[in-house]
Protein backbone atom coordinates (compact mmCIF):
# COMPACT_ATOMS: atom_id res chain seq x y z
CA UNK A 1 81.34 74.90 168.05
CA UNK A 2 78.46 75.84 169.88
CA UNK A 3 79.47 78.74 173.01
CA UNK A 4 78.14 76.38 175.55
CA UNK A 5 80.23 73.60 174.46
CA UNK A 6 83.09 74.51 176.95
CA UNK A 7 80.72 74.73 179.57
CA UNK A 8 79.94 71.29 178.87
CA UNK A 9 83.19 70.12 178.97
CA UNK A 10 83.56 71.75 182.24
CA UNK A 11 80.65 69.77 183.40
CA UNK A 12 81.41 66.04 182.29
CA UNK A 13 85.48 66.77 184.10
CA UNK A 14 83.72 67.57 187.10
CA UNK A 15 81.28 64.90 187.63
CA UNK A 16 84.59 62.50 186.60
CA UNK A 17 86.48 63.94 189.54
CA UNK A 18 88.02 66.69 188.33
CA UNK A 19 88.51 69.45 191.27
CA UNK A 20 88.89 72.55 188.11
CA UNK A 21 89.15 72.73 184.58
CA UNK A 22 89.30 75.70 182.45
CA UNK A 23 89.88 76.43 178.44
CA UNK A 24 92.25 78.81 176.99
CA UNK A 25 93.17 79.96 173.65
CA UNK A 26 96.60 78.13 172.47
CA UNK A 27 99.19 80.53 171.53
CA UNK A 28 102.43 81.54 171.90
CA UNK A 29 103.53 82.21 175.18
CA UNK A 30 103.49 85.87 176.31
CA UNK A 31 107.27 87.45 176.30
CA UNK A 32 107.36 87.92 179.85
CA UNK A 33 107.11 84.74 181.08
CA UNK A 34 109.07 83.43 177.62
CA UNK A 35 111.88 85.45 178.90
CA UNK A 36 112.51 84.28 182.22
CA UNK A 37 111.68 80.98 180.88
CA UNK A 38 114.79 81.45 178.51
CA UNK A 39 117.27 82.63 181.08
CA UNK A 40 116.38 80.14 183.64
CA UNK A 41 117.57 77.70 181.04
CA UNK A 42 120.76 79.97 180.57
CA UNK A 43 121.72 79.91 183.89
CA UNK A 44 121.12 76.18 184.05
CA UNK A 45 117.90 76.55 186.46
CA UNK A 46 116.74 73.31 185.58
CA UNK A 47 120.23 71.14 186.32
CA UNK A 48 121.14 68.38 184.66
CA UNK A 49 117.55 67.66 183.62
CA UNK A 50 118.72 67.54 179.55
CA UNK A 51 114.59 67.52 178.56
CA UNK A 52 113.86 70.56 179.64
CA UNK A 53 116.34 72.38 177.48
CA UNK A 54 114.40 70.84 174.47
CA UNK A 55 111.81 71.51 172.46
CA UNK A 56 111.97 74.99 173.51
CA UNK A 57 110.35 77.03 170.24
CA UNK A 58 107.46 73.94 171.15
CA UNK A 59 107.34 74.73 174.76
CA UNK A 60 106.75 78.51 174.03
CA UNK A 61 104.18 77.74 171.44
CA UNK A 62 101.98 74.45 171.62
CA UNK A 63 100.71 75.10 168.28
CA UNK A 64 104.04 73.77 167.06
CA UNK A 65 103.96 70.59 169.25
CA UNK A 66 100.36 69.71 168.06
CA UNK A 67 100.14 71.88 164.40
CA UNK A 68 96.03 72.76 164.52
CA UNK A 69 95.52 73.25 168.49
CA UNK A 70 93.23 75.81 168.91
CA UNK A 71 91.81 75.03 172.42
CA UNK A 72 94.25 73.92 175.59
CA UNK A 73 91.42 72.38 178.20
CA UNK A 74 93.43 72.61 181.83
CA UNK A 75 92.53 70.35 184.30
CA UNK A 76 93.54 69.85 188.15
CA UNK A 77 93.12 66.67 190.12
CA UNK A 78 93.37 67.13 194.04
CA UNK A 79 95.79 65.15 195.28
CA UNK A 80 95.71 66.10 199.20
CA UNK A 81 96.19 63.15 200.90
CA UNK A 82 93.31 61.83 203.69
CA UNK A 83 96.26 59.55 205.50
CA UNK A 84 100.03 60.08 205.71
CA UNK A 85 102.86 58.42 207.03
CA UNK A 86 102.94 58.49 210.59
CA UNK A 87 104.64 61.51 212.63
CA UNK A 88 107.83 60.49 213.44
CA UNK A 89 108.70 57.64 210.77
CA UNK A 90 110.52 58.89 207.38
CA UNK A 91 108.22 60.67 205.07
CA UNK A 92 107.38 60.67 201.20
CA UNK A 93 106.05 63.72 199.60
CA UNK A 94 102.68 63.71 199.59
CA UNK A 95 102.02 63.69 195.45
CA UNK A 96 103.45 59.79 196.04
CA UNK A 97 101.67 58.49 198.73
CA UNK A 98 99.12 56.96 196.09
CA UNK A 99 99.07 55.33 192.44
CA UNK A 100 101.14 57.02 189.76
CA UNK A 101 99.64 60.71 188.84
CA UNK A 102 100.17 59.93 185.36
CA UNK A 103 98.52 56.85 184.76
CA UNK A 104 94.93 58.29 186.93
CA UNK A 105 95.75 61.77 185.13
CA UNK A 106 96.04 60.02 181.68
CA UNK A 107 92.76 57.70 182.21
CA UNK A 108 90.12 60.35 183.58
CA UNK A 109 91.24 62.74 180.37
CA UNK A 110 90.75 60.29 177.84
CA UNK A 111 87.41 59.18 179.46
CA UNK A 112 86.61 62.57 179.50
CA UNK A 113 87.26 63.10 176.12
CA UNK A 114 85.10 59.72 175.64
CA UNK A 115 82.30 61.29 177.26
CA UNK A 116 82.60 64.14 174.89
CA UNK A 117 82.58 62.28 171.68
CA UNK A 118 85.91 63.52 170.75
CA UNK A 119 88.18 62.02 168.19
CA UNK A 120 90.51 64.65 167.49
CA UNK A 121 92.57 65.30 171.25
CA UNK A 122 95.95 65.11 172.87
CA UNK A 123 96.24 64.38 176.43
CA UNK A 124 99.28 65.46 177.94
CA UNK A 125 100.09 65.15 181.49
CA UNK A 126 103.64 66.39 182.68
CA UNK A 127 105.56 64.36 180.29
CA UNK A 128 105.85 66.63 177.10
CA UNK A 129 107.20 69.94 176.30
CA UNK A 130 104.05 71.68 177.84
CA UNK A 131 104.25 74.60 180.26
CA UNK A 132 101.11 73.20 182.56
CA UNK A 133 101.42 75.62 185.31
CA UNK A 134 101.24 78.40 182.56
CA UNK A 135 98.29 77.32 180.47
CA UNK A 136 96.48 76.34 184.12
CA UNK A 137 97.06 79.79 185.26
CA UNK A 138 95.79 81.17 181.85
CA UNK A 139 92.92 78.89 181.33
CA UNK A 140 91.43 80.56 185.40
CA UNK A 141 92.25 78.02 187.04
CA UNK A 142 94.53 79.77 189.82
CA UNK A 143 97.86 81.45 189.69
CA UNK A 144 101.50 80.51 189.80
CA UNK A 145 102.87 81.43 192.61
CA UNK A 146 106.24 82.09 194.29
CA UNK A 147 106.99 78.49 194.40
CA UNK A 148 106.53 77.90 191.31
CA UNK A 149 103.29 76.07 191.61
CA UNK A 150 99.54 76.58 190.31
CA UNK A 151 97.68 77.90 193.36
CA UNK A 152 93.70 77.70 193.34
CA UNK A 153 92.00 79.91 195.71
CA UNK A 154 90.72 78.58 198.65
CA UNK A 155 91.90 75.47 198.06
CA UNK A 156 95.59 75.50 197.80
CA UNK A 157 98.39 73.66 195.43
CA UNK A 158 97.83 69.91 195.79
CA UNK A 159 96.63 69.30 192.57
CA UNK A 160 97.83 67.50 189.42
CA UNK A 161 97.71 68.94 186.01
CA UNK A 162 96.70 67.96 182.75
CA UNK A 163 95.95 69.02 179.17
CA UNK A 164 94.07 68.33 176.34
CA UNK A 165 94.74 70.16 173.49
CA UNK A 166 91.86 70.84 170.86
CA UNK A 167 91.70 71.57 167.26
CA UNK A 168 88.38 74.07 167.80
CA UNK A 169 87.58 77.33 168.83
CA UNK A 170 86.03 77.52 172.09
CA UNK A 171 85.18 80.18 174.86
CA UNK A 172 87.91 80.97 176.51
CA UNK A 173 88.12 81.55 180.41
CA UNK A 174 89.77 84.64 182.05
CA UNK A 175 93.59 84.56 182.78
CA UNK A 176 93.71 84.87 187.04
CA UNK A 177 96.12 87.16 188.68
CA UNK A 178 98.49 86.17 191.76
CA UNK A 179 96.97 86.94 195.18
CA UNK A 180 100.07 86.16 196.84
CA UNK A 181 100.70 89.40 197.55
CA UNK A 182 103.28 90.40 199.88
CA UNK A 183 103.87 86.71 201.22
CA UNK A 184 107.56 85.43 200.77
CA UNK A 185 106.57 82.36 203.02
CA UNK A 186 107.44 79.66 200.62
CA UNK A 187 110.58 81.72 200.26
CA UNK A 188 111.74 81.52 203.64
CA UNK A 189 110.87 77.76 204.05
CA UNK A 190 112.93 76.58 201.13
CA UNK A 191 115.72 74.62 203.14
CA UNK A 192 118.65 75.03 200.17
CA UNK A 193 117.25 78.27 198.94
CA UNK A 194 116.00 77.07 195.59
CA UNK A 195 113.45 78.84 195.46
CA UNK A 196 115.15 82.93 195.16
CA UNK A 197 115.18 86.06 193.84
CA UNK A 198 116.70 86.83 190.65
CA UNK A 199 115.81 90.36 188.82
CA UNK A 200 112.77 91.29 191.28
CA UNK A 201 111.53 88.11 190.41
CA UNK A 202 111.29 84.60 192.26
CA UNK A 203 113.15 81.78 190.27
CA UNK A 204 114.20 78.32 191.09
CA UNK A 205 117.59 76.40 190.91
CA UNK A 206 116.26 72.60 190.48
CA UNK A 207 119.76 71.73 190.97
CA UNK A 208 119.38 73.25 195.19
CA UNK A 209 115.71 71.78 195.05
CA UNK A 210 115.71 68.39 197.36
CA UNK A 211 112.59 66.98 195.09
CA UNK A 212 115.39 67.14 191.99
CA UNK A 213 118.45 65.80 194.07
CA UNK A 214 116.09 62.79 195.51
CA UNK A 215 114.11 62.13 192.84
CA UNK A 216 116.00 63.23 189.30
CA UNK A 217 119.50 63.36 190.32
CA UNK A 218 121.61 59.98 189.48
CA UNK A 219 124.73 61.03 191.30
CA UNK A 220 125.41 61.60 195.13
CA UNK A 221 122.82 63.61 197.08
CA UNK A 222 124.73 66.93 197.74
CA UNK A 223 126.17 67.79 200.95
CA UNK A 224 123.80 70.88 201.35
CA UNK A 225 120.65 68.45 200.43
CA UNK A 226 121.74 65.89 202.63
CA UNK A 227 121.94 68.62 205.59
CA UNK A 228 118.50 69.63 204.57
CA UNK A 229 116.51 66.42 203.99
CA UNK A 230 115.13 65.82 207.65
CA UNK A 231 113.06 62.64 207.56
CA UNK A 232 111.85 63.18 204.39
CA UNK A 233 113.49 60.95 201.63
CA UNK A 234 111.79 61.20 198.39
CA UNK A 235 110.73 64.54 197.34
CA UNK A 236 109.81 67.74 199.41
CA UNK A 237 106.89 69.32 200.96
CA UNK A 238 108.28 72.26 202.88
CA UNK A 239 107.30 74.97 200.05
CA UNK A 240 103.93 73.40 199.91
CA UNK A 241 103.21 73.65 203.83
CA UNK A 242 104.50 77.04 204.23
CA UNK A 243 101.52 78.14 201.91
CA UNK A 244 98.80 79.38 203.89
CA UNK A 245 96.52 78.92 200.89
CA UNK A 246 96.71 75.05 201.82
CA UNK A 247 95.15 75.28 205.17
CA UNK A 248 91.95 75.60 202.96
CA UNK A 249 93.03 72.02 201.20
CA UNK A 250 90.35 69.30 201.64
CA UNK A 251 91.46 65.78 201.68
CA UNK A 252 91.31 63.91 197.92
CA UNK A 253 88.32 61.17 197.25
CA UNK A 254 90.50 59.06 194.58
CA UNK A 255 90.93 55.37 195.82
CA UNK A 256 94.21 55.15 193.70
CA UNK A 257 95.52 58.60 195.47
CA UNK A 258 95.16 56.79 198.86
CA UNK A 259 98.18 55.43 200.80
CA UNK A 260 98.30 51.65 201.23
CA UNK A 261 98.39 50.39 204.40
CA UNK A 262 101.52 48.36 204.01
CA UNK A 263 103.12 52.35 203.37
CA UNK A 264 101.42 53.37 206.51
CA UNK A 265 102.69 50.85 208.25
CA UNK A 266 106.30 51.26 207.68
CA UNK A 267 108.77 51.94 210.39
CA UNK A 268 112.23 53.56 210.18
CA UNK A 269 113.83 49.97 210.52
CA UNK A 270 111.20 48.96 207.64
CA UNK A 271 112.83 51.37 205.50
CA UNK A 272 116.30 50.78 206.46
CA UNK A 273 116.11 47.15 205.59
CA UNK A 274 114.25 47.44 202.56
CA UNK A 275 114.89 44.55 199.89
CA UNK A 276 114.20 45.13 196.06
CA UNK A 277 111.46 43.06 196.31
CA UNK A 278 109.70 45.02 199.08
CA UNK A 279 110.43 48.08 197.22
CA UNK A 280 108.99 46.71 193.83
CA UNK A 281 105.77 45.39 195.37
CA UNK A 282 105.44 48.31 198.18
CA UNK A 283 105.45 50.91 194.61
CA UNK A 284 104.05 48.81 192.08
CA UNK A 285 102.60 51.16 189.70
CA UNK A 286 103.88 54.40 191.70
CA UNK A 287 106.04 57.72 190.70
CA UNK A 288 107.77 56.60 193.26
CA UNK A 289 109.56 54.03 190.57
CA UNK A 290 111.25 57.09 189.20
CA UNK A 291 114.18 57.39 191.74
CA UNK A 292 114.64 53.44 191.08
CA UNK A 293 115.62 51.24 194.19
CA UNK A 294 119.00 52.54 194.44
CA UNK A 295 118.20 55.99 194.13
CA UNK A 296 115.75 55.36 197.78
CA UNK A 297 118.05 53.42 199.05
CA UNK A 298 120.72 56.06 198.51
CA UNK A 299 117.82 58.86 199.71
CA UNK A 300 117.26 56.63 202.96
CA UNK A 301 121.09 56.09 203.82
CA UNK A 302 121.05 59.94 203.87
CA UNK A 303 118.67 60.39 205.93
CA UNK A 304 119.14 58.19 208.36
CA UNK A 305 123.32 58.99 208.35
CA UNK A 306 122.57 62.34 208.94
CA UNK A 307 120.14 61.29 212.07
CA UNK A 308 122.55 59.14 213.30
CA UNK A 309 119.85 56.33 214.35
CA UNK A 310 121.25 53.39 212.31
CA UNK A 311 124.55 52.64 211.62
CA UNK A 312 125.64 52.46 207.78
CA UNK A 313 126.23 48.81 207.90
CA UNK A 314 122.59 48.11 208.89
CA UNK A 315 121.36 50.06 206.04
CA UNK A 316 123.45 48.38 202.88
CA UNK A 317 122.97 44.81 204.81
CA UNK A 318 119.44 45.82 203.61
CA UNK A 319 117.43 42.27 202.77
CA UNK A 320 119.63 39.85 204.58
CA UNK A 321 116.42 39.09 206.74
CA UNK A 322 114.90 35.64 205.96
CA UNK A 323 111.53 37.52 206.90
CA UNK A 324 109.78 39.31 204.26
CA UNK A 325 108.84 43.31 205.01
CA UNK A 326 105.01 41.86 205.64
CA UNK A 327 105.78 39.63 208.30
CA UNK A 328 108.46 41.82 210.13
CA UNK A 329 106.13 44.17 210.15
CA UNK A 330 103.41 42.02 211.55
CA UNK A 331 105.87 40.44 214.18
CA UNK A 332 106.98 44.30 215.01
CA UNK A 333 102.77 45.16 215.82
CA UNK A 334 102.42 41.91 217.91
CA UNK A 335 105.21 42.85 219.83
């Protein structure tokens, strides 16, 4: 392969929309990072989430989750949101406000590998035994940082990931160091303390984390997550603001990524009183599917228990209206 055939890559992911991409050689893992890796899953860092205690020999070496990979093309997607749920009304993480990650992630890489001619590729996007942060942070792209996400300089941590792994040799970008320096920030704004230090080094407890307990978790939201959550019910941002890299974040130009305005428009009553079917239609073809209905239901009861603003029995007498969401919500602005 000719040496300015990753630079061409590079070229065809930006003009698709593509905020970084980079190309690193696929090996094995280096024993650092292995090693914490390892005893996170010893001390049961990543909860009850059984997937991530699989695969492991394939996590720590793609080569053995695609035999012939030579090439791991990394690629980030901004995600940083140009509208958001209104101050004061309960809040999503931001990743969600738009169109499933996965399914924009998944169609950009496989045009780009269209573009490309390619016939032999994998496209993986946070849904396989692949360390993404890693291979981003190894490919140039940015660094991992203390919360445990890929941050590109001047520009911040909203991004979504994705690979494609390659069966050629190609040239191969520089790994980037951390520039967080001194700053514990993230640290200190983690509500349950997930994020801590263990050995010198920052870990996380996904179990504390309030994206696991509203999002992965299947049981009861725990007592210290419920004290934590604030207005926000699915997911968790507070890492992510604290990050002074993100004040240079610039807002995304996907039209899937974008909020719709029936989410914009939702009040804390909206939310309280919301029927299967709203919640189907409001997330068609979202991540925030992933929590099912009960689990925001559940993540909205918490929240608004803990504020004390409705009572319990007008949040699980949820859909008795004869009014669908759309026209509540259209009597509510012509009020």
């Amino acid at each position: 392969m000719s040496s300015g055939y990753s630079n061409k890559i590079k070229a065809e992911a930006y003009s698709l929309g593509f905020f970084a991409c980079g190309v690193a050689r696929a090996q094995a893992v280096d024993d650092d990072y292995a090693r914490r890796f390892v005893q996170r899953m010893e001390h049961q860092g990543f909860a009850d989430m059984h997937y991530m205690y699989e695969h492991t020999a394939k996590r720590l070496d793609p080569r053995l989750l695609v035999p012939g990979t030579q090439s791991i093309v990394s690629l980030a997607l901004n995600y940083a949101p140009a509208n958001t749920l209104p101050d004061g009304e309960l809040q999503i993480a931001r990743y969600a406000l738009g169109k499933d990650y996965h399914d924009i992630m998944k169609r950009l890489m496989h045009q780009l590998a269209a573009n490309l001619g390619l016939s032999e590729y994998r496209c993986f996007v946070d849904t396989a035994p692949v360390l993404e942060q890693y291979w981003a942070q190894r490919a140039g792209l940015g660094w991992i940082g203390r919360n445990q996400q890929l941050i590109i300089p001047k520009a911040g941590s909203m991004f979504f990931l994705g690979e494609i792994f390659l069966p050629m040799a190609l040239d191969y970008d520089e790994p980037m160091s951390s520039h967080c320096g001194t700053c514990h920030r993230c640290v200190d704004a983690c509500p349950t303390h997930a994020l801590h230090t263990s050995g010198g080094q920052v870990t996380m407890d996904a179990g504390r984390c309030l994206s696991y307990q509203t999002i992965e978790n299947r049981n009861e939201i725990s007592p210290a997550a419920q004290a934590a959550m604030g207005n926000c019910f699915y997911g968790c941002d507070r890492c992510l603001t604290a990050c002074p890299w993100n004040k240079f974040a610039t807002p995304c130009s996907t039209p899937e990524l974008q909020p719709n305005e029936e989410l914009l428009r939702m009040t804390t009553q909206d939310w309280a009183r919301l029927t299967e079917e709203d919640y189907r239609r409001l997330f068609k073809g979202s991540a925030v599917k992933r929590a099912k209905y009960s689990g925001v239901m559940r993540n909205i009861r918490a929240v608004l228990n803990k504020q004390g603003e409705i009572r319990s029995t007008d949040i699980t007498s949820a859909g008795l209206s004869d009014k669908p969401l759309s026209q509540r919500q259209t009597d509510s602005h012509n009020s």
